[in-house]
PDB file of N, CA and C in Angstrom:
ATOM      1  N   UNK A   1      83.863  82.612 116.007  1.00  0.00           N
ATOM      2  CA  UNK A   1      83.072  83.804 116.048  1.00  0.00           C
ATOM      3  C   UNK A   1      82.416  83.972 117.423  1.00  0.00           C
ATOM      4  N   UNK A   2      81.995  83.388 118.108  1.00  0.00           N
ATOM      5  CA  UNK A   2      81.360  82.947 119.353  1.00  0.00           C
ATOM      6  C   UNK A   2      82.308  83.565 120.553  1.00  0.00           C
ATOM      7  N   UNK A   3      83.544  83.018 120.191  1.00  0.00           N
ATOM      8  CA  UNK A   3      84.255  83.526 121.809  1.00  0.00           C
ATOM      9  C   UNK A   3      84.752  85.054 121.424  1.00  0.00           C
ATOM     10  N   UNK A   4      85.070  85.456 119.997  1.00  0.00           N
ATOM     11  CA  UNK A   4      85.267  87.052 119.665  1.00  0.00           C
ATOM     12  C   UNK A   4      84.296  87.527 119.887  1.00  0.00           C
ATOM     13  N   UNK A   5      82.728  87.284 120.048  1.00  0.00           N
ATOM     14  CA  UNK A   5      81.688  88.079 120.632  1.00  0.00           C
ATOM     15  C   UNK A   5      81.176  87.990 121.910  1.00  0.00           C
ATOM     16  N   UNK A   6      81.840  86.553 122.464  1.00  0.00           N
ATOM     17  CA  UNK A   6      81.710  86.305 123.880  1.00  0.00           C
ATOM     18  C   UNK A   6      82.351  87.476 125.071  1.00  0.00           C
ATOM     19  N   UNK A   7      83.442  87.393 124.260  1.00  0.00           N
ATOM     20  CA  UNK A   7      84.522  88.732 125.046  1.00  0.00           C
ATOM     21  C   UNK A   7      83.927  90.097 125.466  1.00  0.00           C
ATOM     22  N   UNK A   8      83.182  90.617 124.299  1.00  0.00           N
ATOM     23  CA  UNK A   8      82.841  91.719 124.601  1.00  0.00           C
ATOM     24  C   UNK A   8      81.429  91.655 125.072  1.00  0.00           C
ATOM     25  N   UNK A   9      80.745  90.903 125.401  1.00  0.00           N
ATOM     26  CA  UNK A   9      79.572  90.495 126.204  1.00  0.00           C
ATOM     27  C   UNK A   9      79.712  91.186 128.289  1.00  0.00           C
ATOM     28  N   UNK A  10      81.023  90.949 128.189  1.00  0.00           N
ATOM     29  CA  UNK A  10      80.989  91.697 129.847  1.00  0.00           C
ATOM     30  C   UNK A  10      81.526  92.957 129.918  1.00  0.00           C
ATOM     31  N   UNK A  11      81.459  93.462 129.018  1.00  0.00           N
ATOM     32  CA  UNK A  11      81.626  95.112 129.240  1.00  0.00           C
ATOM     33  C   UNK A  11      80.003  95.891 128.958  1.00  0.00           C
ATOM     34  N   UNK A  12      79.029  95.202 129.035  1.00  0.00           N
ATOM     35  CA  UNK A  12      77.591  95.670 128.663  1.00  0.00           C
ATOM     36  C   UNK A  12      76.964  96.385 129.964  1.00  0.00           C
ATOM     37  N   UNK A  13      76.450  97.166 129.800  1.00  0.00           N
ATOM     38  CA  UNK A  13      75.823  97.431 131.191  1.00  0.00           C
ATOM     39  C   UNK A  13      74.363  96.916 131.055  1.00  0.00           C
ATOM     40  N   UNK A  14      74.194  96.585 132.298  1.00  0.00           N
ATOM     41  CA  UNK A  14      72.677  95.519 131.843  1.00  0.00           C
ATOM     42  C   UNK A  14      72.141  96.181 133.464  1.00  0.00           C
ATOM     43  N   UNK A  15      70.687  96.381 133.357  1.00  0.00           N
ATOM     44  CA  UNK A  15      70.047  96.999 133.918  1.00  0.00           C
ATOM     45  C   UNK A  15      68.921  94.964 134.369  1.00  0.00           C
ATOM     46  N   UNK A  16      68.889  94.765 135.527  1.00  0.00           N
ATOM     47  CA  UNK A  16      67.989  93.051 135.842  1.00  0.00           C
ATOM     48  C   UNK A  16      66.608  93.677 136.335  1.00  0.00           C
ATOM     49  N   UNK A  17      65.929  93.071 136.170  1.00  0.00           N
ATOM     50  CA  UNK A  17      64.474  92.872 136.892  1.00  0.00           C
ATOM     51  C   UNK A  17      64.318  91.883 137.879  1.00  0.00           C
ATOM     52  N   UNK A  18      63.314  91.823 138.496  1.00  0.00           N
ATOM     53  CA  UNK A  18      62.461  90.749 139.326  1.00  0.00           C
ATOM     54  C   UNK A  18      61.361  91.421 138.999  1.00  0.00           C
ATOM     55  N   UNK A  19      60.508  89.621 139.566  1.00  0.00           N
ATOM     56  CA  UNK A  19      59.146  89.934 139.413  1.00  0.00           C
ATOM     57  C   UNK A  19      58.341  90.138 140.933  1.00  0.00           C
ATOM     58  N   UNK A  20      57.912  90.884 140.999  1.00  0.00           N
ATOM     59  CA  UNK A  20      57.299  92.028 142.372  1.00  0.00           C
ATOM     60  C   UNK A  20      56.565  90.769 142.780  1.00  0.00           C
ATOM     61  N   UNK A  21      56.120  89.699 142.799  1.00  0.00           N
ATOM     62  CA  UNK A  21      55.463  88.792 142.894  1.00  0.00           C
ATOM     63  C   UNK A  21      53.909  88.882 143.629  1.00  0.00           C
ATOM     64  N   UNK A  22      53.489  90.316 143.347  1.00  0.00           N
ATOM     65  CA  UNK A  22      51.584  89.876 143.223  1.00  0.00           C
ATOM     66  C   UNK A  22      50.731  89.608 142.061  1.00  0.00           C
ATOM     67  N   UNK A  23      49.802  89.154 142.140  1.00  0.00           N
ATOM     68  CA  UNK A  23      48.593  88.446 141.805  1.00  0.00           C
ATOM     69  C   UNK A  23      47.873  89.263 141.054  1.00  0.00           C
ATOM     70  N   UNK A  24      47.771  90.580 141.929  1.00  0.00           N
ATOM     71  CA  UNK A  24      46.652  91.227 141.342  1.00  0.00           C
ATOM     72  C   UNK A  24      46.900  92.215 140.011  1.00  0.00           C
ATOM     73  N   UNK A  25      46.482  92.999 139.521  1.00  0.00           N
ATOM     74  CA  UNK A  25      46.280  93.817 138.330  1.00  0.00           C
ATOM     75  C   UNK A  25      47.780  94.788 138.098  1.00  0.00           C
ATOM     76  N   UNK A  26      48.340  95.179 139.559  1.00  0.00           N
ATOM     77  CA  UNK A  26      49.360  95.708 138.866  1.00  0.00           C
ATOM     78  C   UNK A  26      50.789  94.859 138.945  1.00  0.00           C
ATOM     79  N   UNK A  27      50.483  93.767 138.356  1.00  0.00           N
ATOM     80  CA  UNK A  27      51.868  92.794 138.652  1.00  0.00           C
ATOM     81  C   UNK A  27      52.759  93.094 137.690  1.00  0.00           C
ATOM     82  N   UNK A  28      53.742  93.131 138.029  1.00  0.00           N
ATOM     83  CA  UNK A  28      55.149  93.873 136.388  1.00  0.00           C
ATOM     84  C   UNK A  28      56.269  93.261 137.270  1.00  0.00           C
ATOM     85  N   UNK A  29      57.373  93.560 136.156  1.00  0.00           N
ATOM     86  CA  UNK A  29      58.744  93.603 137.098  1.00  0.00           C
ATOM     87  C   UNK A  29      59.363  94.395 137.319  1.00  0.00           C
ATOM     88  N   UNK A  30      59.867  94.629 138.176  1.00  0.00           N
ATOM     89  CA  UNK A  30      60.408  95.799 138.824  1.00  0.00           C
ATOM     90  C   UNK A  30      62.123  95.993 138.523  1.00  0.00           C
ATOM     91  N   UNK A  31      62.974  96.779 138.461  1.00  0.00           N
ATOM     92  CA  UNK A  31      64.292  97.053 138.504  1.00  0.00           C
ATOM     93  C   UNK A  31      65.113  96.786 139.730  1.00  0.00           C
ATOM     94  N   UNK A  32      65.686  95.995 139.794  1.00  0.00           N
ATOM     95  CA  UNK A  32      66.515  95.254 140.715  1.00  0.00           C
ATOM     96  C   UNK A  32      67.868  96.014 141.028  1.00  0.00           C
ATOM     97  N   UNK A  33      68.632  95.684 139.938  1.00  0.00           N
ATOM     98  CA  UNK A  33      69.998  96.061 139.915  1.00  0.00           C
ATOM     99  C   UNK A  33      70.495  96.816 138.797  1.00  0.00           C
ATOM    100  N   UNK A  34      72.096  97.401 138.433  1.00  0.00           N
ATOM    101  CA  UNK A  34      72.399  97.766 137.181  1.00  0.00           C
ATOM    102  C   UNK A  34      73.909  97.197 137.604  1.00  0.00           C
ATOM    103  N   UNK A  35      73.979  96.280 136.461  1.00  0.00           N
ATOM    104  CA  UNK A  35      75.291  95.711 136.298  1.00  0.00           C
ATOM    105  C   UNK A  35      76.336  96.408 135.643  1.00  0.00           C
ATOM    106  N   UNK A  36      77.442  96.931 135.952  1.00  0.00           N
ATOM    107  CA  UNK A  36      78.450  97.321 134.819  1.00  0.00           C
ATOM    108  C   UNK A  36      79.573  96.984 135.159  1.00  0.00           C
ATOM    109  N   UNK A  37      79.990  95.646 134.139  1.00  0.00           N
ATOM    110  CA  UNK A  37      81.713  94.753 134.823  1.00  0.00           C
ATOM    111  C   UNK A  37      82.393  95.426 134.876  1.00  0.00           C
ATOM    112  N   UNK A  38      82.853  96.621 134.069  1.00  0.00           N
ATOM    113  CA  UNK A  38      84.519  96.965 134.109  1.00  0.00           C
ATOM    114  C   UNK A  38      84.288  98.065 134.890  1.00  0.00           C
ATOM    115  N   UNK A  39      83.831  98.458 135.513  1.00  0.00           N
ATOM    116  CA  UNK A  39      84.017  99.104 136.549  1.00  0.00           C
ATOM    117  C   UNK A  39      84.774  98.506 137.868  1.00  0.00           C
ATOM    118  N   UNK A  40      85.753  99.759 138.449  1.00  0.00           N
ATOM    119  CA  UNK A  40      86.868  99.307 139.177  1.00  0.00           C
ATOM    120  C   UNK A  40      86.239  98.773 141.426  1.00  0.00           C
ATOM    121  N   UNK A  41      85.023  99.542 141.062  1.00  0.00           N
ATOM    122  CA  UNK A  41      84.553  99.364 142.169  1.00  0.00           C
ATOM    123  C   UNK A  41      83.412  98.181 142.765  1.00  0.00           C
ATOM    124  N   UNK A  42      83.535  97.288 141.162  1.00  0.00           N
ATOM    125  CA  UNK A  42      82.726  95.976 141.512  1.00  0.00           C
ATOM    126  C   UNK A  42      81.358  96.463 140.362  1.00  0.00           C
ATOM    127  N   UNK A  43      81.117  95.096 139.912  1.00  0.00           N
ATOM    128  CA  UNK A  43      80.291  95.211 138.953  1.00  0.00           C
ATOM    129  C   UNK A  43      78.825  95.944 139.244  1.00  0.00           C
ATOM    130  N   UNK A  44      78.098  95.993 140.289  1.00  0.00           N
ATOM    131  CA  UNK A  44      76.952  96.493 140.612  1.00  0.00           C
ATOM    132  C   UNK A  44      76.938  97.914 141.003  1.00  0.00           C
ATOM    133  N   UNK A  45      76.578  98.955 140.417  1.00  0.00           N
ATOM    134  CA  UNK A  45      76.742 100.052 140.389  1.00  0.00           C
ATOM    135  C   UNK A  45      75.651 100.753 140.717  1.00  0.00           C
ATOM    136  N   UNK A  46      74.348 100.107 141.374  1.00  0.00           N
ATOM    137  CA  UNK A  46      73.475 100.573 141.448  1.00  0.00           C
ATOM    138  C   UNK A  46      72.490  99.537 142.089  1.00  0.00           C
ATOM    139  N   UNK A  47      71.989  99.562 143.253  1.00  0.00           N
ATOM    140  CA  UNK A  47      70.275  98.931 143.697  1.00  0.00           C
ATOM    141  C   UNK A  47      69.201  99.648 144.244  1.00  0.00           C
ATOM    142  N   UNK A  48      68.245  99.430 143.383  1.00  0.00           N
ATOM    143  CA  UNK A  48      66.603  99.890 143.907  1.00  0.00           C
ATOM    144  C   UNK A  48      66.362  99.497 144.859  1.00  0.00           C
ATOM    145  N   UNK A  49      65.477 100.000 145.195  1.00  0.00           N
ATOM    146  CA  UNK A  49      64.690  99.642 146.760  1.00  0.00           C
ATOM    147  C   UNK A  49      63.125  99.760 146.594  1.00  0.00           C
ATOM    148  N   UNK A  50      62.571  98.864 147.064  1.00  0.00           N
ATOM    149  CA  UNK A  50      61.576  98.548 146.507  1.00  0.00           C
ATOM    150  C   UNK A  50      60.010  99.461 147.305  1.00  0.00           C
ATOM    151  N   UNK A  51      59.639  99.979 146.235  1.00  0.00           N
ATOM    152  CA  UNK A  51      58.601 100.824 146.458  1.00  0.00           C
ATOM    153  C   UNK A  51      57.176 100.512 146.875  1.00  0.00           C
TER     154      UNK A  51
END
């Protein structure tokens, strides 16, 4: 059951974070990247730039 759900695990589009790394009150994580494997032009389809 594991590798029949493993398979379809890289066709997900997954949106990553980081963490903005301050201290103070507005610390969150921010949007990094957006992953999508089967795409023909390479899995990363998208990067933020940090505000």
């Amino acid at each position: 059951m594991a590798a029949l759900g493993g398979r379809y695990l890289n066709t997900l589009r997954t949106t990553v974070y980081e963490w903005d790394g301050h201290t103070g009150n507005d610390s969150r994580y921010r949007e990094a990247l957006v992953l999508e494997p089967g795409l023909a032009a390479g899995p990363i389809s998208e990067v933020f730039s940090r505000r």
